[in-house]
PDB file of N, CA and C in Angstrom:
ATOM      1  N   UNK A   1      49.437 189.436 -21.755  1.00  0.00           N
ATOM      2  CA  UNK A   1      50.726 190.092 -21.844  1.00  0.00           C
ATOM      3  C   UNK A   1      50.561 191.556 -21.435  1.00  0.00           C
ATOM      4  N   UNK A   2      51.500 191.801 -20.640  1.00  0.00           N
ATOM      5  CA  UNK A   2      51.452 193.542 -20.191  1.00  0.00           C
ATOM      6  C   UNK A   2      52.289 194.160 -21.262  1.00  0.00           C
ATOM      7  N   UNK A   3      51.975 195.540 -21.202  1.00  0.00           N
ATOM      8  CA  UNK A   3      52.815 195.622 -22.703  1.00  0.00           C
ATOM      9  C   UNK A   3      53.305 197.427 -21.562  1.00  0.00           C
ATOM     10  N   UNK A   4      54.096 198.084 -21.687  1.00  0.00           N
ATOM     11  CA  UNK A   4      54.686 199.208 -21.531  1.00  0.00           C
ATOM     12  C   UNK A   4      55.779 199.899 -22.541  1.00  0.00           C
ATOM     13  N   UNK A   5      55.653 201.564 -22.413  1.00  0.00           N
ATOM     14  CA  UNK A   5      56.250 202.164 -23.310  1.00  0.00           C
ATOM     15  C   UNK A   5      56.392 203.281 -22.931  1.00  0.00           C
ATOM     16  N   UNK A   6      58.068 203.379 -23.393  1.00  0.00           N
ATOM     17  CA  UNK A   6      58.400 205.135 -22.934  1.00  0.00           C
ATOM     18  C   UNK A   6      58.915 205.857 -24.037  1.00  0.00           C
ATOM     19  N   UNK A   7      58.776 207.411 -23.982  1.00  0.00           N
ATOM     20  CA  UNK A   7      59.261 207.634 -25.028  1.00  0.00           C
ATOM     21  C   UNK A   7      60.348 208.486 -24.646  1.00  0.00           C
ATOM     22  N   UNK A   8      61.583 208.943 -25.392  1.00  0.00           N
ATOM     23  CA  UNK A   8      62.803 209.543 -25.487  1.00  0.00           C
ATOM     24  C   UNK A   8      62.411 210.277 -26.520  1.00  0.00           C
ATOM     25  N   UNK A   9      63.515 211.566 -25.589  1.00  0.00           N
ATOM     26  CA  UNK A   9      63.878 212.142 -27.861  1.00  0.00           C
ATOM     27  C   UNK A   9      65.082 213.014 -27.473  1.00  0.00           C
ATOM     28  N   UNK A  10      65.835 212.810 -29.180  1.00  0.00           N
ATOM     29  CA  UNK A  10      67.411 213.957 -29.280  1.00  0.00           C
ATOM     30  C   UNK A  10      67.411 214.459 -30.347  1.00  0.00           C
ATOM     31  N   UNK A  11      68.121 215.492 -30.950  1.00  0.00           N
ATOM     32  CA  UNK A  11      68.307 215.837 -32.157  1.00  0.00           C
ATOM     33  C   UNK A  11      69.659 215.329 -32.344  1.00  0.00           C
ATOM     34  N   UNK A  12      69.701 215.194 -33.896  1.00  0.00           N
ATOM     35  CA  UNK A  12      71.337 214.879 -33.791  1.00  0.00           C
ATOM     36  C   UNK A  12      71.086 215.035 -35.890  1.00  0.00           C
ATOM     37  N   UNK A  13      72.222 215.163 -36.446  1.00  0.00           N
ATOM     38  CA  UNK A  13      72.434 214.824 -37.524  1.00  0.00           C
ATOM     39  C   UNK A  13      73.103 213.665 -38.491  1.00  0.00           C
ATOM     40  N   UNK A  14      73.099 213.796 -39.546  1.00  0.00           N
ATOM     41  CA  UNK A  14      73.345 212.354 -40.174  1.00  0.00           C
ATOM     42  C   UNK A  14      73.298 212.796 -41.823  1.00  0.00           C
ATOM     43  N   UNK A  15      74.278 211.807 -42.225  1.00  0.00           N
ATOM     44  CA  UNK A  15      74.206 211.942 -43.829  1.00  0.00           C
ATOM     45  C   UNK A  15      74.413 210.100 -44.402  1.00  0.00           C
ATOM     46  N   UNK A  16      73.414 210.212 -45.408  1.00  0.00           N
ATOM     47  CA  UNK A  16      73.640 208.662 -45.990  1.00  0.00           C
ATOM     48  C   UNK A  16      74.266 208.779 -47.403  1.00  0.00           C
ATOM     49  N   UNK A  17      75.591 209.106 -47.405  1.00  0.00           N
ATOM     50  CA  UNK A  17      76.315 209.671 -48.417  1.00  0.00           C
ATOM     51  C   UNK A  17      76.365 208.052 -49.226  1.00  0.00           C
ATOM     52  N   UNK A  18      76.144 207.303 -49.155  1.00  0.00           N
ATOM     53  CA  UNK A  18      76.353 206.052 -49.790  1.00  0.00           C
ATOM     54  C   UNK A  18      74.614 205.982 -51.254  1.00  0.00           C
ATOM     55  N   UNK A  19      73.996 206.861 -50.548  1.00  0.00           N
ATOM     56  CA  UNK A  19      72.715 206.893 -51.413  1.00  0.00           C
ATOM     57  C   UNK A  19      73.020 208.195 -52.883  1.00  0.00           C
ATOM     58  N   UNK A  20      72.480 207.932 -53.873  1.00  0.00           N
ATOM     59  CA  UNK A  20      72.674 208.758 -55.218  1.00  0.00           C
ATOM     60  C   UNK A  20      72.644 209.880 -54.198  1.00  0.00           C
ATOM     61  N   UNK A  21      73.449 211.251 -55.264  1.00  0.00           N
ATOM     62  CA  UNK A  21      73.749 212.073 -55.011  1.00  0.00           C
ATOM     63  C   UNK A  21      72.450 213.135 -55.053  1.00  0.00           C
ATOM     64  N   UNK A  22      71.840 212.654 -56.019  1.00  0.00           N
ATOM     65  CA  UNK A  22      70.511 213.105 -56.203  1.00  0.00           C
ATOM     66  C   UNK A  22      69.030 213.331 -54.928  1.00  0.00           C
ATOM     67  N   UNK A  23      69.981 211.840 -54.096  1.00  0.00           N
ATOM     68  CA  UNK A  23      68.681 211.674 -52.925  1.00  0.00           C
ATOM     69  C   UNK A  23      68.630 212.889 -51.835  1.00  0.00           C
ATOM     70  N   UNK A  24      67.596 213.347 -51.600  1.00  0.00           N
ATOM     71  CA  UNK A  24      67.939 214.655 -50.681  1.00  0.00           C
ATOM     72  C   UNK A  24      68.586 213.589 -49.153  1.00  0.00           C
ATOM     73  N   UNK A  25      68.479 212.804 -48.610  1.00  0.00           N
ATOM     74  CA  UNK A  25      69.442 212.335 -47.302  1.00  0.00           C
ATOM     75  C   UNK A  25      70.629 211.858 -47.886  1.00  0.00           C
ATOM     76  N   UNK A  26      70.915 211.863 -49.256  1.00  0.00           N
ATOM     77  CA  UNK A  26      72.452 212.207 -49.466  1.00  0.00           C
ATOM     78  C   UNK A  26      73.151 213.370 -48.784  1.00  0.00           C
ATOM     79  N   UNK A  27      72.493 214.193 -48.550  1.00  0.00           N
ATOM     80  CA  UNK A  27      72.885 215.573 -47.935  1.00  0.00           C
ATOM     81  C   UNK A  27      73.101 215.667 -46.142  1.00  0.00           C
ATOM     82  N   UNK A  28      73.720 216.266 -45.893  1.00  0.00           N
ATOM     83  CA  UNK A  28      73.953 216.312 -44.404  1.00  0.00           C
ATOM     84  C   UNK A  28      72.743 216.960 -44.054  1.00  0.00           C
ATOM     85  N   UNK A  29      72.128 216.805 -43.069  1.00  0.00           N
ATOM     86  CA  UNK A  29      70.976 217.009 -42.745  1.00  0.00           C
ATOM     87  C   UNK A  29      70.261 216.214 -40.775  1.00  0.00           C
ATOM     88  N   UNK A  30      69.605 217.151 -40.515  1.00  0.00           N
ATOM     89  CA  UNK A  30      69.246 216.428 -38.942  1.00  0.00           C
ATOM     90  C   UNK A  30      67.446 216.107 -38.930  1.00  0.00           C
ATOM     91  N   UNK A  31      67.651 215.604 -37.912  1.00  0.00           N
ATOM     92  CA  UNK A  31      66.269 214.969 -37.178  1.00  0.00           C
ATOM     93  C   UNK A  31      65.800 215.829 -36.280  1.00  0.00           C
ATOM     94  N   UNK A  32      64.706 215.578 -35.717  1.00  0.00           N
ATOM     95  CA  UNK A  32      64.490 215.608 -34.315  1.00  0.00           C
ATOM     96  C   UNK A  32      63.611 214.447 -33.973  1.00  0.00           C
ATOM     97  N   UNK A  33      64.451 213.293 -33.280  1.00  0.00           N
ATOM     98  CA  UNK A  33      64.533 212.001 -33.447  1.00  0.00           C
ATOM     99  C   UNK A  33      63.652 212.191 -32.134  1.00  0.00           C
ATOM    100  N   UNK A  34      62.569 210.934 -32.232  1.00  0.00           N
ATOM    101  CA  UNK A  34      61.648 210.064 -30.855  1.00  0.00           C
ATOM    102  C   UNK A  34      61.959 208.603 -30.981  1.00  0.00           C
ATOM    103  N   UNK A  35      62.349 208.111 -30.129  1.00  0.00           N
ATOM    104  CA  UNK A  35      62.893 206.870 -30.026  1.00  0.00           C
ATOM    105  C   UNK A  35      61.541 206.238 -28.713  1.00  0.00           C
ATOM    106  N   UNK A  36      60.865 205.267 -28.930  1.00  0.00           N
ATOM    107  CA  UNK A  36      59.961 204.516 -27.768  1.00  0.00           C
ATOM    108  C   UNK A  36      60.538 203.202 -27.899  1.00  0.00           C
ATOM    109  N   UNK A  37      60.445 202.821 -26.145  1.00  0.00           N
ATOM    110  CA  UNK A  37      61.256 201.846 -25.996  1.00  0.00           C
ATOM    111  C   UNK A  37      59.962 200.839 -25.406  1.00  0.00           C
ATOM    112  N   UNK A  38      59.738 199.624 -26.221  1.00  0.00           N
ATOM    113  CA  UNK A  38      58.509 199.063 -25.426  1.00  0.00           C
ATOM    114  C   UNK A  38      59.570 197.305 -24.077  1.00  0.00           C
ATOM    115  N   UNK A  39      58.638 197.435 -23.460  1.00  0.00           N
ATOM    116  CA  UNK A  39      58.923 196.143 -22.563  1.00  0.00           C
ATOM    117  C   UNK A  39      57.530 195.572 -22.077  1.00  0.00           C
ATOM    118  N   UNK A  40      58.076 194.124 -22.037  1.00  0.00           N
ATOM    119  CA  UNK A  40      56.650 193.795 -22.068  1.00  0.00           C
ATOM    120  C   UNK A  40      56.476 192.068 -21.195  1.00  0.00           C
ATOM    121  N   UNK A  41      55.450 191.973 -20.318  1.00  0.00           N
ATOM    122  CA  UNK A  41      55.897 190.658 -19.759  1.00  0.00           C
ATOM    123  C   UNK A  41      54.738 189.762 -19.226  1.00  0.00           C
ATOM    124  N   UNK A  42      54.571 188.842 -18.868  1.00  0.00           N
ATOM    125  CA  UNK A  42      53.667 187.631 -18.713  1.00  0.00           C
ATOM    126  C   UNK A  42      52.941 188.429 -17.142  1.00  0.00           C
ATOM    127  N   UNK A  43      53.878 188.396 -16.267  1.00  0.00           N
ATOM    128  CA  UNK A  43      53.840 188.766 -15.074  1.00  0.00           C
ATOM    129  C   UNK A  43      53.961 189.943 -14.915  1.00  0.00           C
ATOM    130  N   UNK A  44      53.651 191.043 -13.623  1.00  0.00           N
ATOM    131  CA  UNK A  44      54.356 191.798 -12.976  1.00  0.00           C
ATOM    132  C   UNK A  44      55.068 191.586 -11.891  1.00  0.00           C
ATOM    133  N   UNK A  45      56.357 192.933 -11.694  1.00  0.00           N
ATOM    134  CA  UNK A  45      56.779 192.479 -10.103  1.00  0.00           C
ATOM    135  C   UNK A  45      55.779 192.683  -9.089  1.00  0.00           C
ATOM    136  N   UNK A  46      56.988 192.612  -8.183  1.00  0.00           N
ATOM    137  CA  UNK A  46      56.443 192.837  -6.503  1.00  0.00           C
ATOM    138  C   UNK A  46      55.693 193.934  -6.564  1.00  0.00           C
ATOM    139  N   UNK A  47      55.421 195.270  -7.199  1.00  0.00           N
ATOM    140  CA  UNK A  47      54.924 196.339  -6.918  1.00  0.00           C
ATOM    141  C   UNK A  47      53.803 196.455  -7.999  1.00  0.00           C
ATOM    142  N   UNK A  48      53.802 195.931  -9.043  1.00  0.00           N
ATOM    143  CA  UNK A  48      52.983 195.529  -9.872  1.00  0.00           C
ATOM    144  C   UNK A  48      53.183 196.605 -11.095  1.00  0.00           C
ATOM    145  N   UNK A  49      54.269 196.384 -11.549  1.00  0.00           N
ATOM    146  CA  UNK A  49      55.094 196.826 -13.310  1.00  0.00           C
ATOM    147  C   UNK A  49      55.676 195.830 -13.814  1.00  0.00           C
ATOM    148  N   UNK A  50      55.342 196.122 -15.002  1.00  0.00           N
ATOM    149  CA  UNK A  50      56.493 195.504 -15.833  1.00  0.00           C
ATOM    150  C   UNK A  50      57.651 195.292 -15.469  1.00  0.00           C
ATOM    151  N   UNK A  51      58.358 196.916 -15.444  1.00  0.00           N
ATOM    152  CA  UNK A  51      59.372 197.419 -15.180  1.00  0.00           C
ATOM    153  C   UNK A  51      58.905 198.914 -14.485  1.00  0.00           C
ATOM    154  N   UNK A  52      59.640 199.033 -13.094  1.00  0.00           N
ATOM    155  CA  UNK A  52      59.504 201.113 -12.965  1.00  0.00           C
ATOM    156  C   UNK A  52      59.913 201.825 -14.069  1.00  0.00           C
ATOM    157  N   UNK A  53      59.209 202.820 -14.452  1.00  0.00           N
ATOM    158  CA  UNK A  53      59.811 203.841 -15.698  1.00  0.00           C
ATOM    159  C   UNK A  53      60.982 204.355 -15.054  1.00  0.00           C
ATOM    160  N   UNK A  54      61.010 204.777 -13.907  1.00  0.00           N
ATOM    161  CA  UNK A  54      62.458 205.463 -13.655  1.00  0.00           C
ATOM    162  C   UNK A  54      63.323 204.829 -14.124  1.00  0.00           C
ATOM    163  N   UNK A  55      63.638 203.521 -13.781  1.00  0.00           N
ATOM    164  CA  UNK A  55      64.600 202.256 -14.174  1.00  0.00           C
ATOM    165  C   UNK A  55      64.923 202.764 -15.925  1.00  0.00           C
ATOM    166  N   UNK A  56      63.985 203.243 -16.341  1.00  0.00           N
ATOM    167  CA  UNK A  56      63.966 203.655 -17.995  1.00  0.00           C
ATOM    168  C   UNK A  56      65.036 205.239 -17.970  1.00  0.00           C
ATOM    169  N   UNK A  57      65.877 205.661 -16.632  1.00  0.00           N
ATOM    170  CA  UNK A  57      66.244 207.087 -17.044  1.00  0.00           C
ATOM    171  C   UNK A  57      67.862 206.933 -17.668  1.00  0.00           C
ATOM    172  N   UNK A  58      68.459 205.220 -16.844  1.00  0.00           N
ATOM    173  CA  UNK A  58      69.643 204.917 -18.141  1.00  0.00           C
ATOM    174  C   UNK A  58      69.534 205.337 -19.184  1.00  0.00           C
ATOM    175  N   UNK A  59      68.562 204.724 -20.219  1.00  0.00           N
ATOM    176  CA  UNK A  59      68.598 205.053 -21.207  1.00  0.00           C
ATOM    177  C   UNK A  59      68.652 206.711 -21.426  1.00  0.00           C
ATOM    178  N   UNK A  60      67.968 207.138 -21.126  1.00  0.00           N
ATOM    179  CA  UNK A  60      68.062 208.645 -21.709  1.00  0.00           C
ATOM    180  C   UNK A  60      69.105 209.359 -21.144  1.00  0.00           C
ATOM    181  N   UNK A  61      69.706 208.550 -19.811  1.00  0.00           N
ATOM    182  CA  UNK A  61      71.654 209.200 -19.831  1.00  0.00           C
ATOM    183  C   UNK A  61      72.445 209.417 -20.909  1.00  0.00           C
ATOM    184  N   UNK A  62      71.858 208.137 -21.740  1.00  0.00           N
ATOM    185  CA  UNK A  62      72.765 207.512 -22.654  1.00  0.00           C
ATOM    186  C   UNK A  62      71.965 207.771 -23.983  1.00  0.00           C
ATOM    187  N   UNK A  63      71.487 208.783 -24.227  1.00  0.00           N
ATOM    188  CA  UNK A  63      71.029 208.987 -25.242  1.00  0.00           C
ATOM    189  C   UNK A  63      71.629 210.635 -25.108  1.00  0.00           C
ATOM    190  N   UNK A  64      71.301 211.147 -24.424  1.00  0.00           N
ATOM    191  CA  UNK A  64      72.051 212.906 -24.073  1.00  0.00           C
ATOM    192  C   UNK A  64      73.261 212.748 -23.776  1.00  0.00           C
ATOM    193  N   UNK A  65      74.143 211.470 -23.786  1.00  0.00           N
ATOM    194  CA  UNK A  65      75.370 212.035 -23.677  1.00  0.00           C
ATOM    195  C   UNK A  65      76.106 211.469 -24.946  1.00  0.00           C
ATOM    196  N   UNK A  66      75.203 210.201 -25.706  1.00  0.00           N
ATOM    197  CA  UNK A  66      76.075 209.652 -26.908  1.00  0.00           C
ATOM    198  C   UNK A  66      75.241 210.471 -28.255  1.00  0.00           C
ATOM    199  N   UNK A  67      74.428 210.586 -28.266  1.00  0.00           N
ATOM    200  CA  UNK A  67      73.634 210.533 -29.411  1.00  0.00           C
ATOM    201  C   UNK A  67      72.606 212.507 -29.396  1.00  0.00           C
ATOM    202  N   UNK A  68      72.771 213.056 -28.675  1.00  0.00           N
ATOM    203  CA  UNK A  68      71.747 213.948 -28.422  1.00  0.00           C
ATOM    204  C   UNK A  68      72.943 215.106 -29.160  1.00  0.00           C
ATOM    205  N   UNK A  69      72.521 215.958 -29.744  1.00  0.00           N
ATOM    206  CA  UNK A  69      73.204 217.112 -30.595  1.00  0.00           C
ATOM    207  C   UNK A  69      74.494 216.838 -31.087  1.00  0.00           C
ATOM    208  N   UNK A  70      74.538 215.600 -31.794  1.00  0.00           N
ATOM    209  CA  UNK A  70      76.051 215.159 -32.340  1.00  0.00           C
ATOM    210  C   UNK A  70      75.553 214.669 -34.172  1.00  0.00           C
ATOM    211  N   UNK A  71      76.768 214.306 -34.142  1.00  0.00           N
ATOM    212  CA  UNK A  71      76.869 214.026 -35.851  1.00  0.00           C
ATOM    213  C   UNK A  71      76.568 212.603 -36.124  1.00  0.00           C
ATOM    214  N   UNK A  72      76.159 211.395 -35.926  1.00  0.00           N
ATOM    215  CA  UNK A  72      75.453 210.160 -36.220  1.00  0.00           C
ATOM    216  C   UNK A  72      76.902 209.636 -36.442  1.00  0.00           C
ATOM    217  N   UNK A  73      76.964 210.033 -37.838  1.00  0.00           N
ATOM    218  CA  UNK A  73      78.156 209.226 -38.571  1.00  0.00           C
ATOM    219  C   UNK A  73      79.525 209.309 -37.981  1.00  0.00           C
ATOM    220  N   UNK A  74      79.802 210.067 -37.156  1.00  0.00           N
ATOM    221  CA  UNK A  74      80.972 210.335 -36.445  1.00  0.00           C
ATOM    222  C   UNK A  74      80.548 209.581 -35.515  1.00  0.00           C
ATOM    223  N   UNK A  75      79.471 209.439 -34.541  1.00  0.00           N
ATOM    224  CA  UNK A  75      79.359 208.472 -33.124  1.00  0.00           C
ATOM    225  C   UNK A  75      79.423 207.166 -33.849  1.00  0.00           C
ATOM    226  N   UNK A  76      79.106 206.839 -34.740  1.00  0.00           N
ATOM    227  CA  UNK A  76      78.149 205.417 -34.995  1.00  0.00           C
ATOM    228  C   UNK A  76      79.845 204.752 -36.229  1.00  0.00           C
ATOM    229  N   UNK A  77      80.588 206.024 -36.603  1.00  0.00           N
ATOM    230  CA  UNK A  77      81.549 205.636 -37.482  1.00  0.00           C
ATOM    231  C   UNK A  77      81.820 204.823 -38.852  1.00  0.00           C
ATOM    232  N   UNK A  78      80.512 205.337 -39.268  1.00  0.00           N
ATOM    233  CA  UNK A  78      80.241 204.500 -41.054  1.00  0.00           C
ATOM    234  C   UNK A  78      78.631 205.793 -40.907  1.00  0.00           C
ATOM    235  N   UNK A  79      78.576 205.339 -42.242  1.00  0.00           N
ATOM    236  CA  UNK A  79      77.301 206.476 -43.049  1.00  0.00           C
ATOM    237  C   UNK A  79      76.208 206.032 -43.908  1.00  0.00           C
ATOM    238  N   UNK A  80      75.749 204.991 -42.556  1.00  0.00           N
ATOM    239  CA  UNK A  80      74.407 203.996 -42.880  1.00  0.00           C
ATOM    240  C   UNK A  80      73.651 204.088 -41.625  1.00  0.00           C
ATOM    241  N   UNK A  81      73.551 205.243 -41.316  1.00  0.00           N
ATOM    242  CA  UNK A  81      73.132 205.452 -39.588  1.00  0.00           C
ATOM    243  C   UNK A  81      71.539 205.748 -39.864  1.00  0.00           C
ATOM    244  N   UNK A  82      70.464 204.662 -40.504  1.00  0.00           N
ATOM    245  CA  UNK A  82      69.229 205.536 -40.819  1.00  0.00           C
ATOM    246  C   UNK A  82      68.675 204.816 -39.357  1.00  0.00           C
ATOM    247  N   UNK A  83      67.255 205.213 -39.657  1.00  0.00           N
ATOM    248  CA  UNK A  83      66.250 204.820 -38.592  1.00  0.00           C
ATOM    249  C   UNK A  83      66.491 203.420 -37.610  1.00  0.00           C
ATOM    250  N   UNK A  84      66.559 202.313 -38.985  1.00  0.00           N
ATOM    251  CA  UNK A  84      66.443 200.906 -39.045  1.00  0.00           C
ATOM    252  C   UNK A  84      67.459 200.873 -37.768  1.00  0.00           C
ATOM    253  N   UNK A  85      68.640 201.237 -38.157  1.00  0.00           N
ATOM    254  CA  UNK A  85      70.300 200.862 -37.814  1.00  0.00           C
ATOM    255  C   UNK A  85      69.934 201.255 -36.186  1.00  0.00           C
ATOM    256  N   UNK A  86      69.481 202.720 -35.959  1.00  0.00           N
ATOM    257  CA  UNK A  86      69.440 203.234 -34.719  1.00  0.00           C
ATOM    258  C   UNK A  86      68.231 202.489 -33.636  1.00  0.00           C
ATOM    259  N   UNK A  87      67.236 202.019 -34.188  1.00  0.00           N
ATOM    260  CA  UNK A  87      66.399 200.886 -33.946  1.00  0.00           C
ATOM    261  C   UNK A  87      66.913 199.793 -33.255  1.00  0.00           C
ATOM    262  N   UNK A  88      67.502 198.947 -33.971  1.00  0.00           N
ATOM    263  CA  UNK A  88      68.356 198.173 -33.291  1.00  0.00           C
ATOM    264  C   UNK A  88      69.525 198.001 -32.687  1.00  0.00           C
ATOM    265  N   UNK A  89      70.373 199.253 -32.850  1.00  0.00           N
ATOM    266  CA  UNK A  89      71.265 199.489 -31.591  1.00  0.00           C
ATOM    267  C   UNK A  89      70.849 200.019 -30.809  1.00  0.00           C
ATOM    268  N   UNK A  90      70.022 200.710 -29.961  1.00  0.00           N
ATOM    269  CA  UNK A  90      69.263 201.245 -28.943  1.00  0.00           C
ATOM    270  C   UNK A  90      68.650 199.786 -29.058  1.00  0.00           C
ATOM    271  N   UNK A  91      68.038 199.030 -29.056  1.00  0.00           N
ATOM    272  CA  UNK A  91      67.140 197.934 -28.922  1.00  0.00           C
ATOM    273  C   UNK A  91      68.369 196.726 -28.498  1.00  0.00           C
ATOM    274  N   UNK A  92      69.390 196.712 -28.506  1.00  0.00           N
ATOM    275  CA  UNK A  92      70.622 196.199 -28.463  1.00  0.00           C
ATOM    276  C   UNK A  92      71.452 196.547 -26.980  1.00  0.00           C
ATOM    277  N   UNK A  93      70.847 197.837 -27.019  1.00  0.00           N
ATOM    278  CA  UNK A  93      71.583 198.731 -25.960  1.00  0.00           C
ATOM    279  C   UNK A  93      70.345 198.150 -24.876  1.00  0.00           C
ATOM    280  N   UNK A  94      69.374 198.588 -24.514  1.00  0.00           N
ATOM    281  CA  UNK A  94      68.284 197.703 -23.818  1.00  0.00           C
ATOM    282  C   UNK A  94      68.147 196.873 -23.470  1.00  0.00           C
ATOM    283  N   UNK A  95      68.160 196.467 -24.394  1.00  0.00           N
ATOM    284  CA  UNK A  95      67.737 194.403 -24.092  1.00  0.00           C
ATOM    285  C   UNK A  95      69.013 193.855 -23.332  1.00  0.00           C
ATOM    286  N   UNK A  96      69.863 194.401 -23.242  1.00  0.00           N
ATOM    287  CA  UNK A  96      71.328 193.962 -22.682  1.00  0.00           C
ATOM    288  C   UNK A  96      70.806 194.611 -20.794  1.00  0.00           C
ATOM    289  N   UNK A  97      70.364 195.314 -20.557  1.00  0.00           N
ATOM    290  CA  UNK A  97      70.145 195.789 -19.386  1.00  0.00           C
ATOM    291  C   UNK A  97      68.905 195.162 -18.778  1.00  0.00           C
ATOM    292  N   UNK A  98      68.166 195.448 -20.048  1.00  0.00           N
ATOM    293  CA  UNK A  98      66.764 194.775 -19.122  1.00  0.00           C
ATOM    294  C   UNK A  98      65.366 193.905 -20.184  1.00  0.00           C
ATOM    295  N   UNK A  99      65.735 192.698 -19.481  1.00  0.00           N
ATOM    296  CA  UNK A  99      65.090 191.341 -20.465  1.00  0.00           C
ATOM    297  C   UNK A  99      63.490 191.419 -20.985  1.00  0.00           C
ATOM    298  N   UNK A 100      62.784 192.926 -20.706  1.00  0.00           N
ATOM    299  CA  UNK A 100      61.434 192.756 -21.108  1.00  0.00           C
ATOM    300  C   UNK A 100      61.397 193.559 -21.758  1.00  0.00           C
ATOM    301  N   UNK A 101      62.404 194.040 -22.205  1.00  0.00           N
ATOM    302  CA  UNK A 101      62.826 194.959 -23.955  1.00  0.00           C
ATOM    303  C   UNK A 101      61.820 193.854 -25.144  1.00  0.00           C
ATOM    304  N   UNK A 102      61.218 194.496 -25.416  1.00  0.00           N
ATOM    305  CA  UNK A 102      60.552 193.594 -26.425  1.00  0.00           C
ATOM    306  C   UNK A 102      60.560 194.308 -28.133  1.00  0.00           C
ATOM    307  N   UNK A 103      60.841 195.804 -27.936  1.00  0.00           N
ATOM    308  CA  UNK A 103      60.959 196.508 -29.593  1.00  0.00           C
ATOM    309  C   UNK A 103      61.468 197.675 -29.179  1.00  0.00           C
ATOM    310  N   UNK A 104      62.265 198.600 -30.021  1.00  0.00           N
ATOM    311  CA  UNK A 104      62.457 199.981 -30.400  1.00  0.00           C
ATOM    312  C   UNK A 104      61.844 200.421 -31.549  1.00  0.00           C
ATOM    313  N   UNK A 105      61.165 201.821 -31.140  1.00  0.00           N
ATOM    314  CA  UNK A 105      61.067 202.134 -32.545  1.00  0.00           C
ATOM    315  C   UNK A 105      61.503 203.828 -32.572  1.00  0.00           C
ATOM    316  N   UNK A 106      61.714 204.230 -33.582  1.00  0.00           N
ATOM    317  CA  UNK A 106      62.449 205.079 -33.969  1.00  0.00           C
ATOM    318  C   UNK A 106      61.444 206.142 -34.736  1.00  0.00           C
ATOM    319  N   UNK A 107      61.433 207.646 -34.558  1.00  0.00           N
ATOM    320  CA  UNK A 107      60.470 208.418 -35.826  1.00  0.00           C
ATOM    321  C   UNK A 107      61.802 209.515 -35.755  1.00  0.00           C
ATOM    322  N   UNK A 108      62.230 209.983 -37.075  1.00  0.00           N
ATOM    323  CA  UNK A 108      62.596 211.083 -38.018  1.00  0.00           C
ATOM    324  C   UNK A 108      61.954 212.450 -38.349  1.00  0.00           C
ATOM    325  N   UNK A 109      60.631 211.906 -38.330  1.00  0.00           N
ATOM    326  CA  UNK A 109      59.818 213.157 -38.826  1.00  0.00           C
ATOM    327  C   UNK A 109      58.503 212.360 -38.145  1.00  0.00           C
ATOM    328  N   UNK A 110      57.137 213.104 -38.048  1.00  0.00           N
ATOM    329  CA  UNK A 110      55.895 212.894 -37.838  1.00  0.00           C
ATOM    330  C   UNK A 110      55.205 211.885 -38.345  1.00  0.00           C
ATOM    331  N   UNK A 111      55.705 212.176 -39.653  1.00  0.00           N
ATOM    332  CA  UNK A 111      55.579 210.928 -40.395  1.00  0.00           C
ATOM    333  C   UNK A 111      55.936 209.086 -40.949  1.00  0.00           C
ATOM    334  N   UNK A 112      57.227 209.352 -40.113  1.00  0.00           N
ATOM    335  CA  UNK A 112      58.156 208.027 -40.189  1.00  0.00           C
ATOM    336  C   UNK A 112      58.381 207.625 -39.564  1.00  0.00           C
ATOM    337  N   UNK A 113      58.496 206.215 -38.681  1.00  0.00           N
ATOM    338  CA  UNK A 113      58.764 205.111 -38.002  1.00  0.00           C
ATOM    339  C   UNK A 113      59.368 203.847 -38.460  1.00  0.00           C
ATOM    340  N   UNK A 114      60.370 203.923 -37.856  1.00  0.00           N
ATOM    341  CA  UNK A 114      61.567 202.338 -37.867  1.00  0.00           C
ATOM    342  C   UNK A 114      60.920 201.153 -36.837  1.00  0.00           C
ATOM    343  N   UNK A 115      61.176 200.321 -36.998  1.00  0.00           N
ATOM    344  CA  UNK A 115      60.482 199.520 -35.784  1.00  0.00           C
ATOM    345  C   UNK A 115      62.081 198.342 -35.441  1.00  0.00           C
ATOM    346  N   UNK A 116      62.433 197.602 -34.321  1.00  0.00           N
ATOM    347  CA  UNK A 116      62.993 196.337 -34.738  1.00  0.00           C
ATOM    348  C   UNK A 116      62.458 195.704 -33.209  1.00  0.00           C
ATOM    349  N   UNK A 117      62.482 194.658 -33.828  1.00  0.00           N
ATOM    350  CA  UNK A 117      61.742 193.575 -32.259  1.00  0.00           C
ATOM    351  C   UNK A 117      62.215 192.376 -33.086  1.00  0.00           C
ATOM    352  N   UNK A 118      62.566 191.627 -32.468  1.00  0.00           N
ATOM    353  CA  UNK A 118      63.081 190.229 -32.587  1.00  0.00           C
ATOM    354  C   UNK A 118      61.685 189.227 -32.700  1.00  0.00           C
TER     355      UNK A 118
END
């Protein structure tokens, strides 16, 4: 299996007002979000990729114009917008364009990673 991976990144903010009031991401608060998009396949093409990375610059159209210095809960319209959620709509958003989408994963901080792959 060939395996490939690119990485993105946006800032944007978000509040999970549905969590105790107590939780600090109860609070409005931002990221500076890395999103890697893996694809992955048996074969290569004609030129010998997976996929060209350029072919990968959709996505980051569409990450700087929906998601890059905005409010989460206002794009996404409910206030359950964590890692997980953004994981699989970007992984949703992908896999709809191009079939060797195999996972998204998502980091918040240095420390944290979302993953979703089917």
């Amino acid at each position: 299996m060939y395996r490939i991976t690119k990485e993105f990144q946006f800032s944007a903010s978000h509040q999970l007002s549905s969590l105790p009031e107590t939780h600090q991401c109860a609070r409005l608060h931002g990221h500076n979000y890395i999103v890697v998009v893996e694809l992955s396949s048996t074969d290569l093409d004609e030129y010998g990729f997976v996929r060209d990375y350029g072919d990968l610059s959709e996505l980051k159209a569409y990450i700087d114009a929906e998601l890059d210095h905005r409010h989460l809960n206002d794009v996404f319209g409910h206030n359950k917008v964590t890692s997980e959620f953004l994981a699989k709509t970007l992984y949703d958003w992908a896999k709809a364009r191009w079939p060797e989408v195999t996972a998204v994963r998502i980091s918040e901080t240095p420390k944290t990673w979302a993953e979703y792959s089917p």
